[in-house]
Protein backbone atom coordinates (compact mmCIF):
# COMPACT_ATOMS: atom_id res chain seq x y z
CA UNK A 1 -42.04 -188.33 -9.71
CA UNK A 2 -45.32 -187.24 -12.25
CA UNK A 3 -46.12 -183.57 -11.19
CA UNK A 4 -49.13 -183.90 -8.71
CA UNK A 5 -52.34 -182.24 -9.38
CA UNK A 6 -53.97 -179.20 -7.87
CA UNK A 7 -56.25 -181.28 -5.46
CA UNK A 8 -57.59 -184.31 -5.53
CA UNK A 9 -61.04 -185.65 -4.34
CA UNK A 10 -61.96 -188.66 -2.64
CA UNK A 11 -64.95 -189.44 -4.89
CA UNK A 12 -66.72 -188.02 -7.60
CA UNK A 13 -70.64 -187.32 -8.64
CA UNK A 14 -71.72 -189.53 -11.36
CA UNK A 15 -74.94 -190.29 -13.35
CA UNK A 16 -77.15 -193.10 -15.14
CA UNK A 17 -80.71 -193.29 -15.73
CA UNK A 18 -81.28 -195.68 -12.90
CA UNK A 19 -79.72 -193.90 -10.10
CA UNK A 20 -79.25 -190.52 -11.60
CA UNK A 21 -76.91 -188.42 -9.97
CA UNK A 22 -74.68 -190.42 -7.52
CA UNK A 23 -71.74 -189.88 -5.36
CA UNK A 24 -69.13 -192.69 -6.49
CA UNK A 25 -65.87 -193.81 -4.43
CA UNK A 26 -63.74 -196.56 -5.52
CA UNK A 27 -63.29 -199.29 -3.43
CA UNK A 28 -59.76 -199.40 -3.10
CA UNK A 29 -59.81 -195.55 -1.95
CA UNK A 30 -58.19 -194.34 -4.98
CA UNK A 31 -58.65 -190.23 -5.12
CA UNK A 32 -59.88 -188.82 -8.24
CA UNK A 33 -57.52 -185.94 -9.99
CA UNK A 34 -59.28 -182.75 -9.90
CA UNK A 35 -62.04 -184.13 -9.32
CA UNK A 36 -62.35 -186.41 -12.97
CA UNK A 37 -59.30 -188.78 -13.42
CA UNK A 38 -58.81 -191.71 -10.98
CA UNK A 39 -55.40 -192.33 -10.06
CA UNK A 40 -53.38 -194.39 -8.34
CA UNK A 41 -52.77 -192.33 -5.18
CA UNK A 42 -54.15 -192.88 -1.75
CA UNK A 43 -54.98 -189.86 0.65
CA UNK A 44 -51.53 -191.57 2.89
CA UNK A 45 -49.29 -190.82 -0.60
CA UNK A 46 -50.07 -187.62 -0.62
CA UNK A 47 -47.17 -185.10 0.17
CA UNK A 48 -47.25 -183.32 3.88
CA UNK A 49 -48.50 -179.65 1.67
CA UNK A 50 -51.94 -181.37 0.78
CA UNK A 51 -54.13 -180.49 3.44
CA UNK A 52 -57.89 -182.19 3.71
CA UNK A 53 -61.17 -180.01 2.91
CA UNK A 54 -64.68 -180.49 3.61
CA UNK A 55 -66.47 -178.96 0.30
CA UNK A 56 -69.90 -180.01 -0.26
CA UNK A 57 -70.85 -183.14 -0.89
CA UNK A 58 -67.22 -184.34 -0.07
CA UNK A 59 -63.22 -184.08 1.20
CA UNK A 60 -61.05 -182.58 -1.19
CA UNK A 61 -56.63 -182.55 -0.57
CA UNK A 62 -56.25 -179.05 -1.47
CA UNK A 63 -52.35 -178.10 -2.92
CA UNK A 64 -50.66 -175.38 -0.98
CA UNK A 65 -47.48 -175.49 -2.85
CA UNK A 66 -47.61 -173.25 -6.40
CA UNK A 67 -50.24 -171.25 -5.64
CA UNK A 68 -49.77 -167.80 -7.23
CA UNK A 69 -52.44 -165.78 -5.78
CA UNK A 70 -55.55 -166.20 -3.37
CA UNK A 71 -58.13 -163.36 -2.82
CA UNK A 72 -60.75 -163.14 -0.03
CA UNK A 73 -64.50 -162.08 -0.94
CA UNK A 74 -66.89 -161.97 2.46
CA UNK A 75 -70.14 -161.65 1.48
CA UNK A 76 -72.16 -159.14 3.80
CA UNK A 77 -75.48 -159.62 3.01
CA UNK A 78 -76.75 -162.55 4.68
CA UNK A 79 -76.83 -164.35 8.11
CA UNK A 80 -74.59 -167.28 8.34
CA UNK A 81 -71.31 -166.86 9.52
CA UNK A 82 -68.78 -167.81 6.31
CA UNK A 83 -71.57 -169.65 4.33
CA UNK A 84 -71.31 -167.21 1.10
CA UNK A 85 -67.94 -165.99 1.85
CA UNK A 86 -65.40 -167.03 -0.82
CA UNK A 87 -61.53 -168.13 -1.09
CA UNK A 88 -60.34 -167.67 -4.31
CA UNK A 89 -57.48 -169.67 -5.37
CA UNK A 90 -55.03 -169.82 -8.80
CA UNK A 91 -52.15 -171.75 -9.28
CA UNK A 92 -51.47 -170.41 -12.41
CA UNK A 93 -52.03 -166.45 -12.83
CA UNK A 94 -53.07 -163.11 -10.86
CA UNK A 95 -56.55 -163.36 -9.83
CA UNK A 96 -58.04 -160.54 -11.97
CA UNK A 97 -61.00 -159.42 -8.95
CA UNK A 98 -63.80 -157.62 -10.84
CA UNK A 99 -65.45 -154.27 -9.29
CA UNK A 100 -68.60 -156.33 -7.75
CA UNK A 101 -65.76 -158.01 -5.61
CA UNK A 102 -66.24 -161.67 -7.48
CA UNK A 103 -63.36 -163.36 -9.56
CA UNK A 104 -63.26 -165.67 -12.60
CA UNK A 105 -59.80 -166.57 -13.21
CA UNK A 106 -59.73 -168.51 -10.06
CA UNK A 107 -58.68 -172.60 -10.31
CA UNK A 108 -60.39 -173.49 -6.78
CA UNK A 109 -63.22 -171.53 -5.21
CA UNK A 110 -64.00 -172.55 -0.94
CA UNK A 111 -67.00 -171.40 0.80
CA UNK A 112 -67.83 -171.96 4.51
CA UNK A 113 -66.17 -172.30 7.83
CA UNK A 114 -63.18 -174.21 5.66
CA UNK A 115 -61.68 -170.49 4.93
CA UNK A 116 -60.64 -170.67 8.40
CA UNK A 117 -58.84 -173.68 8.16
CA UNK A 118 -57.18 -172.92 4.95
CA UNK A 119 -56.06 -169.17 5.67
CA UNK A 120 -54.14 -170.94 9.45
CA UNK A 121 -52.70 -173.21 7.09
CA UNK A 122 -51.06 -171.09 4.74
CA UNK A 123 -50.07 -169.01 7.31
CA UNK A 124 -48.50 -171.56 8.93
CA UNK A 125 -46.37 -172.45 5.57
CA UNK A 126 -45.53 -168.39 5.40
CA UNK A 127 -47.60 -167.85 2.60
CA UNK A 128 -47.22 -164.19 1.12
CA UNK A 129 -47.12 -162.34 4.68
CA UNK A 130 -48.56 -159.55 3.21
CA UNK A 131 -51.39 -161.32 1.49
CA UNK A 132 -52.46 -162.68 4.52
CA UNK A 133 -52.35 -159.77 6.48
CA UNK A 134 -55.22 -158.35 4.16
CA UNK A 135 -57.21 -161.62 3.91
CA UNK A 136 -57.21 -161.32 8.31
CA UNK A 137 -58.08 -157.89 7.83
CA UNK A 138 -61.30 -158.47 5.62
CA UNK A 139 -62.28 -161.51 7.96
CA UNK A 140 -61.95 -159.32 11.21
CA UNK A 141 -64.24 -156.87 9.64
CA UNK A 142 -66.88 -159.77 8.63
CA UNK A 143 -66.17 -161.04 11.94
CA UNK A 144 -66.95 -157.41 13.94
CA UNK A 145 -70.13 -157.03 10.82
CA UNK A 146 -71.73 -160.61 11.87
CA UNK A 147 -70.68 -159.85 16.12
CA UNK A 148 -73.04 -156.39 15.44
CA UNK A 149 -76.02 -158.42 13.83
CA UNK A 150 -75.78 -161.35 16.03
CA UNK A 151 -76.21 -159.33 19.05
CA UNK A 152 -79.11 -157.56 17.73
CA UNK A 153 -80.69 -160.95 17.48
CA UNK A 154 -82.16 -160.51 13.89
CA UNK A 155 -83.98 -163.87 13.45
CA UNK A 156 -82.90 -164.71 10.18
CA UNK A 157 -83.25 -161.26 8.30
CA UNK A 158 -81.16 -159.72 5.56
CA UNK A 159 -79.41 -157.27 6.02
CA UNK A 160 -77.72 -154.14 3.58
CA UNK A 161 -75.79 -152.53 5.89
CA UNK A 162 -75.88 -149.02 5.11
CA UNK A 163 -72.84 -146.25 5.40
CA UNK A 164 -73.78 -145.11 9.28
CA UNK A 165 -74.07 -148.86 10.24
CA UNK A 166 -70.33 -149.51 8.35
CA UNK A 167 -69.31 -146.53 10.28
CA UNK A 168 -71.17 -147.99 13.74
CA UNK A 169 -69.59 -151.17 13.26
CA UNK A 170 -66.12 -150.24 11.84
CA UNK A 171 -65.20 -147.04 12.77
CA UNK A 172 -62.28 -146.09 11.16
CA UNK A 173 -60.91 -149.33 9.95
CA UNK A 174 -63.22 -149.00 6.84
């Protein structure tokens, strides 16, 4: 069997002067290799280790198998639950995380409430136990962060939480 790719995606954005940009599917439900090459492979071919993604505007089949590293990056600064959080992925090296916390060796970025779907998942396939122990950990803490600003009913507002509110919210789990 041809080595599979990374993910694949059920359509893929296209453009011409009439319509512009577009949102193509073939008609025979074909998925698109990362996103470019159309296959031959139907989301039922796919191996039990793809699992399906909502990422804007469509559903990806996300690889679990051979990925090498996967990083965690919540994003503190705005009002929406996971919106601007981030899931790094690489199948192919160490991510290399930079000192503002982002990452640009990744293969696959996900945003949004699909983190949570993706971290049970490769739990569930006993993905780097320890790895996922500090992925949890950093999503608790966003989850205790967003419990403390949702309470306080902020309507919207940004906020830069400062060192007593880290210390308010986290205590000594910082």
């Amino acid at each position: 069997m041809k080595k599979l790719a990374t993910y694949y995606v059920d359509g893929k954005i296209k453009y011409n002067k009439k319509n512009g940009l577009y949102y193509y599917q073939d008609n025979d439900k074909y998925l698109f290799a990362q996103g470019i090459y159309k296959t031959k492979i139907k989301e039922e071919d796919l191996p039990d280790y793809y699992i399906k993604v909502w990422l804007h505007p469509k559903y990806i089949y996300l690889s679990l198998k051979g990925i090498k590293d996967v990083s965690y990056r919540p994003n503190f600064h705005n009002n929406h639950y996971r919106k601007y959080d981030a899931l790094y992925i690489s199948y192919n090296n160490k991510l290399i995380i930079n000192q503002d916390g982002y990452c640009n060796n990744y293969d696959i970025m996900i945003w949004g409430p699909e983190i949570n779907h993706i971290v049970k998942e490769l739990e569930k396939c006993k993905y780097k136990p320890a790895k996922m122990r500090k992925i949890k950990n950093l999503m608790d803490k966003k989850n205790k962060w967003y419990k403390y600003w949702d309470d306080r009913n902020w309507n919207g507002n940004y906020f830069f939480t400062s060192e007593e509110v880290w210390n308010e919210i986290l205590g000594d789990e910082k």
